[in-house]
N, C-alpha and C. Protein backbone atom coordinates (compact mmCIF):
# COMPACT_ATOMS: atom_id res chain seq x y z
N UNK A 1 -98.48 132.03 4.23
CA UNK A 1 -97.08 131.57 4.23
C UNK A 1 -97.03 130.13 3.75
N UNK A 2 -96.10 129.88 2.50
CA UNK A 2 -96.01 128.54 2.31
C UNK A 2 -95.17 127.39 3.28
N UNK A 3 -95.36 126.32 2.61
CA UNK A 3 -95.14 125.26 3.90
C UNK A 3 -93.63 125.62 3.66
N UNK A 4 -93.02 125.80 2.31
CA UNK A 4 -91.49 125.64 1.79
C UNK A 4 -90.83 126.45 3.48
N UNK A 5 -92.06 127.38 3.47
CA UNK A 5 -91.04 129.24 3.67
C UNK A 5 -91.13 128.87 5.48
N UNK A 6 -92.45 127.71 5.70
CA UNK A 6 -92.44 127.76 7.45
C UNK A 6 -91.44 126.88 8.13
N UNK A 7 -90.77 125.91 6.86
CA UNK A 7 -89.94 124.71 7.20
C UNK A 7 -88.47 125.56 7.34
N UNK A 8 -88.72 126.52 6.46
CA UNK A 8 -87.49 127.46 6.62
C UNK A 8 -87.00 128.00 7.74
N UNK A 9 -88.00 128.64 8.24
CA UNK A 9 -87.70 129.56 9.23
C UNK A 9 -87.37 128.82 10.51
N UNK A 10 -88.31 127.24 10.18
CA UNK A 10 -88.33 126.47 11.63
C UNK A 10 -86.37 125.68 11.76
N UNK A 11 -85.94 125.51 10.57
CA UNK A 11 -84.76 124.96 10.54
C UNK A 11 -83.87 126.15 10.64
N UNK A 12 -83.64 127.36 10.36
CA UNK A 12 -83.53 128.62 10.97
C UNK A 12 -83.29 128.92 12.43
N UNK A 13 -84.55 128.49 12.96
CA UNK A 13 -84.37 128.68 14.50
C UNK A 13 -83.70 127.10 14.97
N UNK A 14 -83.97 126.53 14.30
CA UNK A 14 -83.49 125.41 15.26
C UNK A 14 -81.68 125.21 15.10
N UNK A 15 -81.06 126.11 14.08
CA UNK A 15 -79.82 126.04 13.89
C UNK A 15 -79.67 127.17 15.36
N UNK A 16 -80.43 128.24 15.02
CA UNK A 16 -79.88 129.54 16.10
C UNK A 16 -79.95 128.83 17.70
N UNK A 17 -81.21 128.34 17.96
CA UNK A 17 -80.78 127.45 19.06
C UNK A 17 -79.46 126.52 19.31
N UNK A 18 -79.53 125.61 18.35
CA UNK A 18 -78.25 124.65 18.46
C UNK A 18 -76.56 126.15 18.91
N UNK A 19 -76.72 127.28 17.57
CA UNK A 19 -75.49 127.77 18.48
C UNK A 19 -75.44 128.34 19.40
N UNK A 20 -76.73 129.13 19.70
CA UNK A 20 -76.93 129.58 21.26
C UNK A 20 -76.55 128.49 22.31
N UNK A 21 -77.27 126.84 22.24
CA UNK A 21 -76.58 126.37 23.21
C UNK A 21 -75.41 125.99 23.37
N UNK A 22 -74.47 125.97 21.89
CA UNK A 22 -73.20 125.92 22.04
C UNK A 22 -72.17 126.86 22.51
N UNK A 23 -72.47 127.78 22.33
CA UNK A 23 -71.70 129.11 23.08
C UNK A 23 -72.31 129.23 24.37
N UNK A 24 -73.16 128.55 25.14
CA UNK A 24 -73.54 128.91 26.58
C UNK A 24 -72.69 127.75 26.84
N UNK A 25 -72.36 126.47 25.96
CA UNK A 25 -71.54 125.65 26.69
C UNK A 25 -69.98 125.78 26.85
N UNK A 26 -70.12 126.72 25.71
CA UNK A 26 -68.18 126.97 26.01
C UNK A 26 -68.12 128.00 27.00
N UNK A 27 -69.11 128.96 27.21
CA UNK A 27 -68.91 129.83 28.41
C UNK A 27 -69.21 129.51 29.63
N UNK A 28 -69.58 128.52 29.56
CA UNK A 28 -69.22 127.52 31.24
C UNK A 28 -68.08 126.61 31.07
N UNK A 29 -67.86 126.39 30.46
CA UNK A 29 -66.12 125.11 30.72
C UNK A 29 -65.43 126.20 30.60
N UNK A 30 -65.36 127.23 29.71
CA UNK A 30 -64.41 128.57 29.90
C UNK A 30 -64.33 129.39 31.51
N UNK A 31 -65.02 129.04 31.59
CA UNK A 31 -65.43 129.63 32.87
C UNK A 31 -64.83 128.58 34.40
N UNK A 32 -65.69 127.62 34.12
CA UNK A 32 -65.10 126.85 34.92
C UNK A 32 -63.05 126.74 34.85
N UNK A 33 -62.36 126.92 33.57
CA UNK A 33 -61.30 126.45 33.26
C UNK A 33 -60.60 127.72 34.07
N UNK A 34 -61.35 129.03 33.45
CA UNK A 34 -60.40 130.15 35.00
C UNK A 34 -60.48 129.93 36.11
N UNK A 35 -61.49 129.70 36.07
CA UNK A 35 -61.59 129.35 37.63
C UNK A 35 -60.77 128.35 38.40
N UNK A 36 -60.27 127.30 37.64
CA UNK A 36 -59.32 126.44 38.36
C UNK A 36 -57.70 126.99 38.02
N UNK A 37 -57.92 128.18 36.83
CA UNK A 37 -56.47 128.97 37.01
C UNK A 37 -56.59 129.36 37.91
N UNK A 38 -57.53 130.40 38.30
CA UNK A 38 -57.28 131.16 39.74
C UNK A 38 -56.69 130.68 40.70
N UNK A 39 -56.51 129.53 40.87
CA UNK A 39 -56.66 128.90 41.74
C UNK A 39 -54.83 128.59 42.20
N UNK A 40 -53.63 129.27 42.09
CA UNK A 40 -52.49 129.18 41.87
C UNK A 40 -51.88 128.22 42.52
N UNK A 41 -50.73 127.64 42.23
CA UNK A 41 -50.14 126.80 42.67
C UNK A 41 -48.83 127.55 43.37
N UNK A 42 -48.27 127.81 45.04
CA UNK A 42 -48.21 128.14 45.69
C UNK A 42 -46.55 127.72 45.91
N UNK A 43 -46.41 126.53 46.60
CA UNK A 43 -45.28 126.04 46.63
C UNK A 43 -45.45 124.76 46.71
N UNK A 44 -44.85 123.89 46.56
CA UNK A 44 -44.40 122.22 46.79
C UNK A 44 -44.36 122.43 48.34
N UNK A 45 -45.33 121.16 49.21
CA UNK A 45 -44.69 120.72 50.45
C UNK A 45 -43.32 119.79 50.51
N UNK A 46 -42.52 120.47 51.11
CA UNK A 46 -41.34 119.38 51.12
C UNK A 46 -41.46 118.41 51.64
N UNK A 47 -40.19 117.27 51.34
CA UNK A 47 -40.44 116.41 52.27
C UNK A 47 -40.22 116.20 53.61
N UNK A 48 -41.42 115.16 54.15
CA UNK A 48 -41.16 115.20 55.71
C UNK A 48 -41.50 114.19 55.83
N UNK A 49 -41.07 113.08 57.44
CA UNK A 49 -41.79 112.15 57.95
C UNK A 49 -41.79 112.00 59.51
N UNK A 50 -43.66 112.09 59.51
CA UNK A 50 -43.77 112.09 60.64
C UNK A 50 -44.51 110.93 61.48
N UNK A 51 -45.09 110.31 62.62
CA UNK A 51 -45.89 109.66 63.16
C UNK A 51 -47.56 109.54 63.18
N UNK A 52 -48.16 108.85 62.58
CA UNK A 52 -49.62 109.34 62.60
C UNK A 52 -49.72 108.36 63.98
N UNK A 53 -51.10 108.52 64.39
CA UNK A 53 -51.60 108.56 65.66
C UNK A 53 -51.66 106.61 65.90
N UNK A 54 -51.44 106.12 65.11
CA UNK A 54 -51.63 104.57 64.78
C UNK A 54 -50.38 103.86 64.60
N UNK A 55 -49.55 104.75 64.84
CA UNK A 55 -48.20 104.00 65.02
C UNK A 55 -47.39 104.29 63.47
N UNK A 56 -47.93 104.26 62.46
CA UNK A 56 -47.25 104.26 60.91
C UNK A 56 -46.85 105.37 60.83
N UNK A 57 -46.06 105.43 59.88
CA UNK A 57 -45.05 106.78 59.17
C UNK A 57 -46.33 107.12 58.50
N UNK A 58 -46.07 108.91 58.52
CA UNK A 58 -47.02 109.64 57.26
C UNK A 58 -45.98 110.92 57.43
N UNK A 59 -45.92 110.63 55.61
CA UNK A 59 -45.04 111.98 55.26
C UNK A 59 -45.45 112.41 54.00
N UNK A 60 -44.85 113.01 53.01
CA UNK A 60 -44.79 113.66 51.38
C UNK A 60 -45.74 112.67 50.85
N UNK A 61 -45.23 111.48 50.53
CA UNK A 61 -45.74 110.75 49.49
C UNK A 61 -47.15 110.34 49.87
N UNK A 62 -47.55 110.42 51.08
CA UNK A 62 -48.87 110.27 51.77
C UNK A 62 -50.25 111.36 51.04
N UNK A 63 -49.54 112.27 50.97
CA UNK A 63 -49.74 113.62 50.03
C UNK A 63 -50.67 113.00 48.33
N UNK A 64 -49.40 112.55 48.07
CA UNK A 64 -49.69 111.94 46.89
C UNK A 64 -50.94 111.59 45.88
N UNK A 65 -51.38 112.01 45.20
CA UNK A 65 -53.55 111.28 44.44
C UNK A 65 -54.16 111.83 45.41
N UNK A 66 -53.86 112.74 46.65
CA UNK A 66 -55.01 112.75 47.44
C UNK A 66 -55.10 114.39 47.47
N UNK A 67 -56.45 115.13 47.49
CA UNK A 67 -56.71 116.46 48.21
C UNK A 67 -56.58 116.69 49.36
N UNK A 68 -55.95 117.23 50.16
CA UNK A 68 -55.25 117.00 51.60
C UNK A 68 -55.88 118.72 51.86
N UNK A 69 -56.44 118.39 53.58
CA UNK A 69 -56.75 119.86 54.19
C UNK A 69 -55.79 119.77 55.39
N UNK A 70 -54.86 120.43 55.75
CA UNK A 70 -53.78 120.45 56.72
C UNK A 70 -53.97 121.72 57.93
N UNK A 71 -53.80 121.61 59.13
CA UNK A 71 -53.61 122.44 59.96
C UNK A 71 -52.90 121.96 60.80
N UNK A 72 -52.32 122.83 62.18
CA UNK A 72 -51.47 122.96 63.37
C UNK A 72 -52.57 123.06 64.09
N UNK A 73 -52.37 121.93 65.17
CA UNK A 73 -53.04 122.15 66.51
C UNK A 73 -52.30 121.70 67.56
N UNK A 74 -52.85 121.70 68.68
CA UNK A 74 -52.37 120.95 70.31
C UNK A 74 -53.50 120.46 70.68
N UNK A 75 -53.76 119.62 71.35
CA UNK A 75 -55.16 118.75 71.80
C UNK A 75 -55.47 119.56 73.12
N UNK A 76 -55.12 120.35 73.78
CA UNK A 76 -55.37 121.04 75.01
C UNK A 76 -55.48 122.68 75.04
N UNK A 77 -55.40 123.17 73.48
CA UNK A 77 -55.37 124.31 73.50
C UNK A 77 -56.87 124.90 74.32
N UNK A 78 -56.66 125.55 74.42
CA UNK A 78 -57.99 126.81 75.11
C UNK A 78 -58.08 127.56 74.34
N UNK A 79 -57.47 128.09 73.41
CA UNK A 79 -58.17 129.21 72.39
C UNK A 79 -58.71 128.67 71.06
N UNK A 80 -58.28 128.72 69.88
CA UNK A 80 -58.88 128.89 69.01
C UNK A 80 -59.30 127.04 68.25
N UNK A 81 -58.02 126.50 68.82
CA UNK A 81 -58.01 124.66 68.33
C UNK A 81 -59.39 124.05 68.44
N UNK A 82 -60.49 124.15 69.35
CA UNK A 82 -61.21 123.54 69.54
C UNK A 82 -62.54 124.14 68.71
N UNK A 83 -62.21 125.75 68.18
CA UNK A 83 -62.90 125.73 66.86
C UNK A 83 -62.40 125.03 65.51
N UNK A 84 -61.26 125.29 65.47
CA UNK A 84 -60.44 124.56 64.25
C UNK A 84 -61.11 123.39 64.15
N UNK A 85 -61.21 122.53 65.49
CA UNK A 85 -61.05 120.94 65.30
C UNK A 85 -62.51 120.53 65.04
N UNK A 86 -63.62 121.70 65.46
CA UNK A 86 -65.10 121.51 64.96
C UNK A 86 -65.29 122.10 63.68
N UNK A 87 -64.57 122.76 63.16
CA UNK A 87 -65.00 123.68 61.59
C UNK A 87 -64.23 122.08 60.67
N UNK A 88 -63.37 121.63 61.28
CA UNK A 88 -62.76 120.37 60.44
C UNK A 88 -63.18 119.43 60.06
N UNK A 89 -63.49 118.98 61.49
CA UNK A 89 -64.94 117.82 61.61
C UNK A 89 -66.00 117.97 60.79
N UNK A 90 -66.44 118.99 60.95
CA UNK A 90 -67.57 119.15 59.80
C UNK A 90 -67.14 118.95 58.30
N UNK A 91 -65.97 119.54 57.77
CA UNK A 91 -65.62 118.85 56.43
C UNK A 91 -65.41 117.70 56.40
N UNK A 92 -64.88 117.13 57.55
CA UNK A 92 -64.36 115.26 57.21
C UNK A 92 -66.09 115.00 57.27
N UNK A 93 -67.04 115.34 57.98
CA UNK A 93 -68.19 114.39 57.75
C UNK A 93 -68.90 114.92 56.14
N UNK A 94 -68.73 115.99 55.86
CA UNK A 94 -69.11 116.48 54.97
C UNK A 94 -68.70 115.83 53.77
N UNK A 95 -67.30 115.21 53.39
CA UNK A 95 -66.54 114.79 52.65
C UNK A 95 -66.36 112.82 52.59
N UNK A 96 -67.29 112.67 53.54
CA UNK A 96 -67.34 111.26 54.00
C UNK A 96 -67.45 110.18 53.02
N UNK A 97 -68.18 110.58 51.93
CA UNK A 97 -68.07 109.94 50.73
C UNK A 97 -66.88 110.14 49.51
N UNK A 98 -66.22 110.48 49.54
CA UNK A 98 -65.07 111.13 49.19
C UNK A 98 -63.80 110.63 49.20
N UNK A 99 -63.33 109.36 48.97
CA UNK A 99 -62.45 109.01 49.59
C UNK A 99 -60.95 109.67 49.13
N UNK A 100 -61.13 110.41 48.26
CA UNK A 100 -60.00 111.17 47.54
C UNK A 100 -59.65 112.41 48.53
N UNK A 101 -60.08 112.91 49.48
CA UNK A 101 -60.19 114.00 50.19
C UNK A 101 -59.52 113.57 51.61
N UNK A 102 -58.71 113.83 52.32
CA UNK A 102 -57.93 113.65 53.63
C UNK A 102 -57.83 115.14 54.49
N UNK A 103 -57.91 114.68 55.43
CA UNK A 103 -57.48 115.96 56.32
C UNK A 103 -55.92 115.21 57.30
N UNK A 104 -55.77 116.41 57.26
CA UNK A 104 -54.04 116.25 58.13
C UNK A 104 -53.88 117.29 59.26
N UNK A 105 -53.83 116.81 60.69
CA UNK A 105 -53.82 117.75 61.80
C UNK A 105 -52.44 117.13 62.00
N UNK A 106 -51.48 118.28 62.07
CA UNK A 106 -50.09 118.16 63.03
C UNK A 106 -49.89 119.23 64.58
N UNK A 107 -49.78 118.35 65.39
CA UNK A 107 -49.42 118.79 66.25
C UNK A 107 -48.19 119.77 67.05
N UNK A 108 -48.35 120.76 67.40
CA UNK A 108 -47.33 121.55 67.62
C UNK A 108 -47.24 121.57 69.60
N UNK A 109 -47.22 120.30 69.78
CA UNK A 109 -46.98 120.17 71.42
C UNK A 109 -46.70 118.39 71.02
N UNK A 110 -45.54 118.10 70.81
CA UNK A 110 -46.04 116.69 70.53
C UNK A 110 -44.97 115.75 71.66
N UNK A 111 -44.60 117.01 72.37
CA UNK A 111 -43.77 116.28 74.01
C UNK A 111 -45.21 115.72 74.62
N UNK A 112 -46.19 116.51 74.52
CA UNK A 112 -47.55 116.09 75.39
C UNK A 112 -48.55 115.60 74.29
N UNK A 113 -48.71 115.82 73.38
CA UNK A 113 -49.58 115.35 72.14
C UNK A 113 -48.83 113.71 71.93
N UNK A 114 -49.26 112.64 72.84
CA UNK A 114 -48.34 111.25 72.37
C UNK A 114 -49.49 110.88 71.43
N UNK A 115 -49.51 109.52 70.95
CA UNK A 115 -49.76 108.80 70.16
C UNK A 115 -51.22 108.52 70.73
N UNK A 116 -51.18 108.14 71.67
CA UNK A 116 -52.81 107.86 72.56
C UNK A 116 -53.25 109.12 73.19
N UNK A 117 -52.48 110.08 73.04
CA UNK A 117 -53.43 111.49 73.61
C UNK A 117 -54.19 111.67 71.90
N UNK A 118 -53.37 111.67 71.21
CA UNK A 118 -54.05 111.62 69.46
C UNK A 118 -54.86 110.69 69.17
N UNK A 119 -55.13 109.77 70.23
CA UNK A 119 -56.04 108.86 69.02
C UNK A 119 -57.38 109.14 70.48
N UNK A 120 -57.44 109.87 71.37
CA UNK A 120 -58.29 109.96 72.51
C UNK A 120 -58.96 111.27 71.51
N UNK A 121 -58.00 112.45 71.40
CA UNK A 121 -58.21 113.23 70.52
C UNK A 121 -58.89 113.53 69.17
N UNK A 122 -59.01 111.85 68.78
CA UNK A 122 -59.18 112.02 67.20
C UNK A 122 -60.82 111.19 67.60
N UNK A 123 -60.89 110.64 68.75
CA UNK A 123 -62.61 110.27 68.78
C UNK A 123 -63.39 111.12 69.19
N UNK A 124 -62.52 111.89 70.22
CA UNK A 124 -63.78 113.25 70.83
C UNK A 124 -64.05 113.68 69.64
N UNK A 125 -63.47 114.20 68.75
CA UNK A 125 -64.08 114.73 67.11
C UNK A 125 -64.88 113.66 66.23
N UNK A 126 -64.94 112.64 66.74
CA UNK A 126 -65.51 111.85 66.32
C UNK A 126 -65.69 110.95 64.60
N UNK A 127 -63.86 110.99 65.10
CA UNK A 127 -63.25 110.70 63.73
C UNK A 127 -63.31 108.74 63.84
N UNK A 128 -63.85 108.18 62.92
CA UNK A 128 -63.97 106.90 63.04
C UNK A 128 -63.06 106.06 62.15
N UNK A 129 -62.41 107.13 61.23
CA UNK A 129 -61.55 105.57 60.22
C UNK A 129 -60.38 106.86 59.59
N UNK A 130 -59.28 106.00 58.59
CA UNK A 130 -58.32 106.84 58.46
C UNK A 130 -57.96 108.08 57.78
N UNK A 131 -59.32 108.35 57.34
CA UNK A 131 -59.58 109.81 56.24
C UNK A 131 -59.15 111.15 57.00
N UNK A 132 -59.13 111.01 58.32
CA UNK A 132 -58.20 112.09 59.27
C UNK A 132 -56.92 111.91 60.24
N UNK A 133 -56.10 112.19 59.25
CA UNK A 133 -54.72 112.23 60.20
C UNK A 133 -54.38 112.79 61.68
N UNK A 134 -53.77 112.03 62.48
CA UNK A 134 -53.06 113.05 63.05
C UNK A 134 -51.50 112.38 63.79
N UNK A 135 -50.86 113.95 63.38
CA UNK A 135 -49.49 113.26 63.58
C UNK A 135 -48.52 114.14 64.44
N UNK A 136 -47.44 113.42 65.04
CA UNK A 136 -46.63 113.87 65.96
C UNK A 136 -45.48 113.60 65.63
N UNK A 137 -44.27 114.80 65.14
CA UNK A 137 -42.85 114.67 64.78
C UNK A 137 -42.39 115.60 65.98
N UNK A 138 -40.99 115.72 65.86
CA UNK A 138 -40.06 116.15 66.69
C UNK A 138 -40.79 117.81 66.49
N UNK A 139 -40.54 118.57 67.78
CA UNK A 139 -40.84 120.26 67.72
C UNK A 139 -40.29 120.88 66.70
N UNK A 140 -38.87 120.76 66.28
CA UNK A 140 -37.99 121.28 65.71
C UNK A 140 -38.44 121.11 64.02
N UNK A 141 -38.75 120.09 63.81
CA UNK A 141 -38.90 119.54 62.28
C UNK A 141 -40.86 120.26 62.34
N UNK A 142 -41.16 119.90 63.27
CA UNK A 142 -42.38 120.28 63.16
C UNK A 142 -42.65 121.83 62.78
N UNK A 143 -41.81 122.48 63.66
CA UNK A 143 -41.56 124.05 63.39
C UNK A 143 -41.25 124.49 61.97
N UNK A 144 -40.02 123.61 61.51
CA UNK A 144 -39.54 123.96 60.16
C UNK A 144 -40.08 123.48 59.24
N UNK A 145 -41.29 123.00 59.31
CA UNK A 145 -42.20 122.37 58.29
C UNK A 145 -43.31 123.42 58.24
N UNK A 146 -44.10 123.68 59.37
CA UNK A 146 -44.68 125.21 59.43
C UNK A 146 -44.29 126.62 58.59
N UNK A 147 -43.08 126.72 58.87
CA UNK A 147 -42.72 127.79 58.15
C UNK A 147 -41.93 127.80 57.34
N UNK A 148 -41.18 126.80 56.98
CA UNK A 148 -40.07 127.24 55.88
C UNK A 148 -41.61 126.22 54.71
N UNK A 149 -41.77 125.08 55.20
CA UNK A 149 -43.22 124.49 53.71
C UNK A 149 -44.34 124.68 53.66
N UNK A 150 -45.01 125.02 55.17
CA UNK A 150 -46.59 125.94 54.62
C UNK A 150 -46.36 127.28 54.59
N UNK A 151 -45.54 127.84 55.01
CA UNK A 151 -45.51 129.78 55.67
C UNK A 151 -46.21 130.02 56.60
N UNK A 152 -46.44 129.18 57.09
CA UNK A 152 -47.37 129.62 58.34
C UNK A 152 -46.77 129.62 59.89
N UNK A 153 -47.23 130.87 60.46
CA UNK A 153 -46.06 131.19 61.61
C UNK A 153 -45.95 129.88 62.59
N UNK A 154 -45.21 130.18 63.52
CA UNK A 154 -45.03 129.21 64.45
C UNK A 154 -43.77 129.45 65.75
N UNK A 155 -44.69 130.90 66.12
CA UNK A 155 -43.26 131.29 67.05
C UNK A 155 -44.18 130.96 68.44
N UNK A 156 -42.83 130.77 69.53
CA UNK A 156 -43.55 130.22 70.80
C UNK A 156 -44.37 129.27 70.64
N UNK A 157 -44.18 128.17 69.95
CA UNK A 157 -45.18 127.40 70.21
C UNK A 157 -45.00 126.36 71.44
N UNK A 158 -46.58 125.57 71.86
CA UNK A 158 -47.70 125.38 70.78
C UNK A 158 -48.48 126.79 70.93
N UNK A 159 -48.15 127.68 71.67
CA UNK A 159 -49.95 128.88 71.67
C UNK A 159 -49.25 129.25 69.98
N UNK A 160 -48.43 129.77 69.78
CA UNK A 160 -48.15 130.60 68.70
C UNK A 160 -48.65 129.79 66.83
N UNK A 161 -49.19 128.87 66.97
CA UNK A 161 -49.12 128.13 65.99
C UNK A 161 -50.13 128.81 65.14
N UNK A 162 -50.05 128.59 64.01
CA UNK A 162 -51.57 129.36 62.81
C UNK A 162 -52.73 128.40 62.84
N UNK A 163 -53.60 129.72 62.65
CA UNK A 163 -54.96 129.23 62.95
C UNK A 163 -55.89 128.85 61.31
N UNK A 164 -54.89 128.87 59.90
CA UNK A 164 -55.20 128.43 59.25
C UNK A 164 -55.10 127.43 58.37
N UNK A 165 -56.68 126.94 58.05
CA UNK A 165 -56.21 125.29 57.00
C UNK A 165 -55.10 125.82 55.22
N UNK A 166 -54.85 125.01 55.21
CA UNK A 166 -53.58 124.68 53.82
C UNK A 166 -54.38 123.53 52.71
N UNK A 167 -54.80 123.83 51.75
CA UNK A 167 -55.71 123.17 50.60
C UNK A 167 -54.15 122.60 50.18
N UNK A 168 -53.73 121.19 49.94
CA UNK A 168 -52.77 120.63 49.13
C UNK A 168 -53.06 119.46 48.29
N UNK A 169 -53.04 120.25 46.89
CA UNK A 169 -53.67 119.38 45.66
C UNK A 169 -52.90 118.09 45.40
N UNK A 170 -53.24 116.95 44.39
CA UNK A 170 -53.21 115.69 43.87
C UNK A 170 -51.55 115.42 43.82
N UNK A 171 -50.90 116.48 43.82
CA UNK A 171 -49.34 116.75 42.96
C UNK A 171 -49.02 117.19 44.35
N UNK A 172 -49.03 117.18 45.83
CA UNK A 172 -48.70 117.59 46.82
C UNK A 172 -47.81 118.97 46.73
N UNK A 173 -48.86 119.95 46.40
CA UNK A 173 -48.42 121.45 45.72
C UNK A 173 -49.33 122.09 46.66
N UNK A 174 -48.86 122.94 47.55
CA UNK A 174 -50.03 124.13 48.29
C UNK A 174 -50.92 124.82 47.12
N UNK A 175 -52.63 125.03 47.91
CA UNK A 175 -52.94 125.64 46.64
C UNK A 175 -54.01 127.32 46.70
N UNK A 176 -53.79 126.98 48.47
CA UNK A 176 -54.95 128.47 48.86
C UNK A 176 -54.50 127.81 50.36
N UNK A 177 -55.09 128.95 51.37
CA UNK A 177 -55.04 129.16 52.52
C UNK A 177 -56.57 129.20 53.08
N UNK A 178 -57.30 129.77 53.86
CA UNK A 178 -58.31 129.78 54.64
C UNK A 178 -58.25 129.95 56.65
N UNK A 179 -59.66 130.73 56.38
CA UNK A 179 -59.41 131.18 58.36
C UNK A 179 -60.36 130.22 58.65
N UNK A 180 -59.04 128.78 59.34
CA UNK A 180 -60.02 127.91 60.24
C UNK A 180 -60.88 128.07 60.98
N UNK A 181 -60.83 129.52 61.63
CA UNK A 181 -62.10 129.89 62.44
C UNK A 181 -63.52 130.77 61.83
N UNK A 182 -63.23 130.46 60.83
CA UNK A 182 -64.05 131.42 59.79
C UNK A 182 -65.46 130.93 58.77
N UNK A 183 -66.27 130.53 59.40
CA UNK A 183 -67.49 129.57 58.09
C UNK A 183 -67.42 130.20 56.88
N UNK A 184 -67.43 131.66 57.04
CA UNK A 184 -67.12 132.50 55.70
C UNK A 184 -66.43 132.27 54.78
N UNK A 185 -65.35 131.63 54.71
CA UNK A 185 -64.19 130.74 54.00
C UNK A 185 -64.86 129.76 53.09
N UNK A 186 -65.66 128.95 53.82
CA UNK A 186 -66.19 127.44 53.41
C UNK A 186 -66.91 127.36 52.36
N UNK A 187 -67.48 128.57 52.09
CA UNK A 187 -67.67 127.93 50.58
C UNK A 187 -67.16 128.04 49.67
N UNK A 188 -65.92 128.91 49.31
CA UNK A 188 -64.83 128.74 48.12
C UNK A 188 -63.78 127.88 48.76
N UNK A 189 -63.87 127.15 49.63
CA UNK A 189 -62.91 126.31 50.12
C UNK A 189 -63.68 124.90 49.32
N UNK A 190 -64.78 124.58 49.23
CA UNK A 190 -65.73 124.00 48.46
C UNK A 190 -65.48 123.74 47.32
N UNK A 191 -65.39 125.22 46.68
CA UNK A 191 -65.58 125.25 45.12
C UNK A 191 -64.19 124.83 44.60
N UNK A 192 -63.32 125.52 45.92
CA UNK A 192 -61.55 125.17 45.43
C UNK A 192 -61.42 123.32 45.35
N UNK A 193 -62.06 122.67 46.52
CA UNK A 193 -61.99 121.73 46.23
C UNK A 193 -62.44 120.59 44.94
N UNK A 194 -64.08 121.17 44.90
CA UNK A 194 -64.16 120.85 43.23
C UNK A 194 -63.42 120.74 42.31
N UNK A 195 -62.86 122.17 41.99
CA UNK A 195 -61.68 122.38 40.88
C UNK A 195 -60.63 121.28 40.62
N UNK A 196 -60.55 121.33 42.43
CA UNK A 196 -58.93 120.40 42.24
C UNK A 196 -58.96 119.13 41.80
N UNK A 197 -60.65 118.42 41.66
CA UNK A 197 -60.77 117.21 41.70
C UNK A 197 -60.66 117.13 40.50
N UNK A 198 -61.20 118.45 39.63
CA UNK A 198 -61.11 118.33 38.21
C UNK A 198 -60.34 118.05 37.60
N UNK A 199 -58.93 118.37 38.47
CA UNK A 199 -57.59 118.36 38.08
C UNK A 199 -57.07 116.82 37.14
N UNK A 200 -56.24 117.07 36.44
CA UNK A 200 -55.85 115.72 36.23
C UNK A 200 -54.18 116.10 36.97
N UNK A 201 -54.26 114.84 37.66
CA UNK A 201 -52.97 115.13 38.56
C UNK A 201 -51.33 114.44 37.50
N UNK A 202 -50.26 115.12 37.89
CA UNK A 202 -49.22 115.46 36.87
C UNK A 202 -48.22 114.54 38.06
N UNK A 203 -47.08 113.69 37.54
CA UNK A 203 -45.93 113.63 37.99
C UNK A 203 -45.55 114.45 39.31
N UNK A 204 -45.16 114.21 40.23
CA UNK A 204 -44.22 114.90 41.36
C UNK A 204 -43.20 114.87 41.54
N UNK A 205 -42.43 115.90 41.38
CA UNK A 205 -41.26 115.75 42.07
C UNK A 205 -40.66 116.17 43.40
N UNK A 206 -39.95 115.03 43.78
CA UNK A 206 -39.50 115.55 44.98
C UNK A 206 -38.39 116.03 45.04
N UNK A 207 -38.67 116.84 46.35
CA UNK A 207 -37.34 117.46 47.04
C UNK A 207 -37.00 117.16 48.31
N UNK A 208 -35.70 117.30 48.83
CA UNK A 208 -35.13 116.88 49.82
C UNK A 208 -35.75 117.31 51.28
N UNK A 209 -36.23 117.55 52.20
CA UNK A 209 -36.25 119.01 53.28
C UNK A 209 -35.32 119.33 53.68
């Protein structure tokens, strides 16, 4: 074989490589790019404003640039809250470097959930700085924020409250659900979060509640 015919074949393969790795690279950003379709955009949280545990207003716009994980609890529940509030914990430590990532616990007892039962509340979990909310509004607004802006039930409360977290992307838009009591969840709760970071976040608009 001449040298002409081995230089051939070698620039040959080295083109077939170059498009082999170019089509393995569009079938991962293609890939990755459904994957953050899948991922639907649900409804807008309306607006609300409520008390975080530190005395300041936190409402909608709090929402705002940030990936927000939201649930309903009571600090005294006996059933399922005190898994919620350890499956949570573990993402806020998990997420600790992260400062784009927030969690949001609202309370659905907040005649007895005061301001210092929430912040007694927010160390047993062993929450140390402000990357985890927790907040206390009126029952009524609290209720109608449950269900008419996450869908999530809320009859008889506090026992009746939902036992699942609410993923709310950069654009304060619901974007998936999950069973707070569930590890099984956690790792496309993961991957959802990835996605969202991918996101480039868009204008918001608001609405009234």
């Amino acid at each position: 074989m001449s040298r002409e015919v081995q230089i051939a074949k070698t620039v040959l393969w080295s083109m077939l490589t170059v498009a082999l790795l170019g089509v393995t690279a569009l079938f991962v950003i293609d890939r990755a790019d459904r994957s953050r379709q899948t991922l639907p955009v649900i409804d807008p949280v309306p607006a609300f404003q409520f008390t975080e545990r530190n005395g300041e207003p936190f409402g909608l716009d709090d929402f705002a640039g940030k990936i927000s994980l939201v649930d309903f609890i009571f600090t005294n529940c006996q059933g399922p809250c005190p898994v919620m509030g350890a499956n949570m914990a573990m993402l806020y430590r998990f997420y600790e470097h992260s400062p784009s990532v927030q969690f949001v616990s609202i309370s659905v007892d907040p005649a007895r959930d005061s301001l210092n039962v929430l912040q007694a509340y927010a160390r047993s979990l062993g929450v140390d700085d402000n990357r985890w909310k927790f907040l206390n509004g009126p029952l009524p607004a609290v209720k109608k924020l449950s269900e008419d802006g996450f869908h999530l039930a809320a009859d008889q409360l506090p026992m009746g409250h939902s036992t699942r977290f609410v993923l709310v992307d950069q654009n304060t838009q619901i974007r998936a659900y999950y069973d707070g009591n569930d590890l099984i969840d956690f790792d496309k709760l993961h991957e959802d979060i990835r996605n969202l970071a991918g996101e480039k976040p868009a204008p918001v608009t608001r609405n009234d509640y």
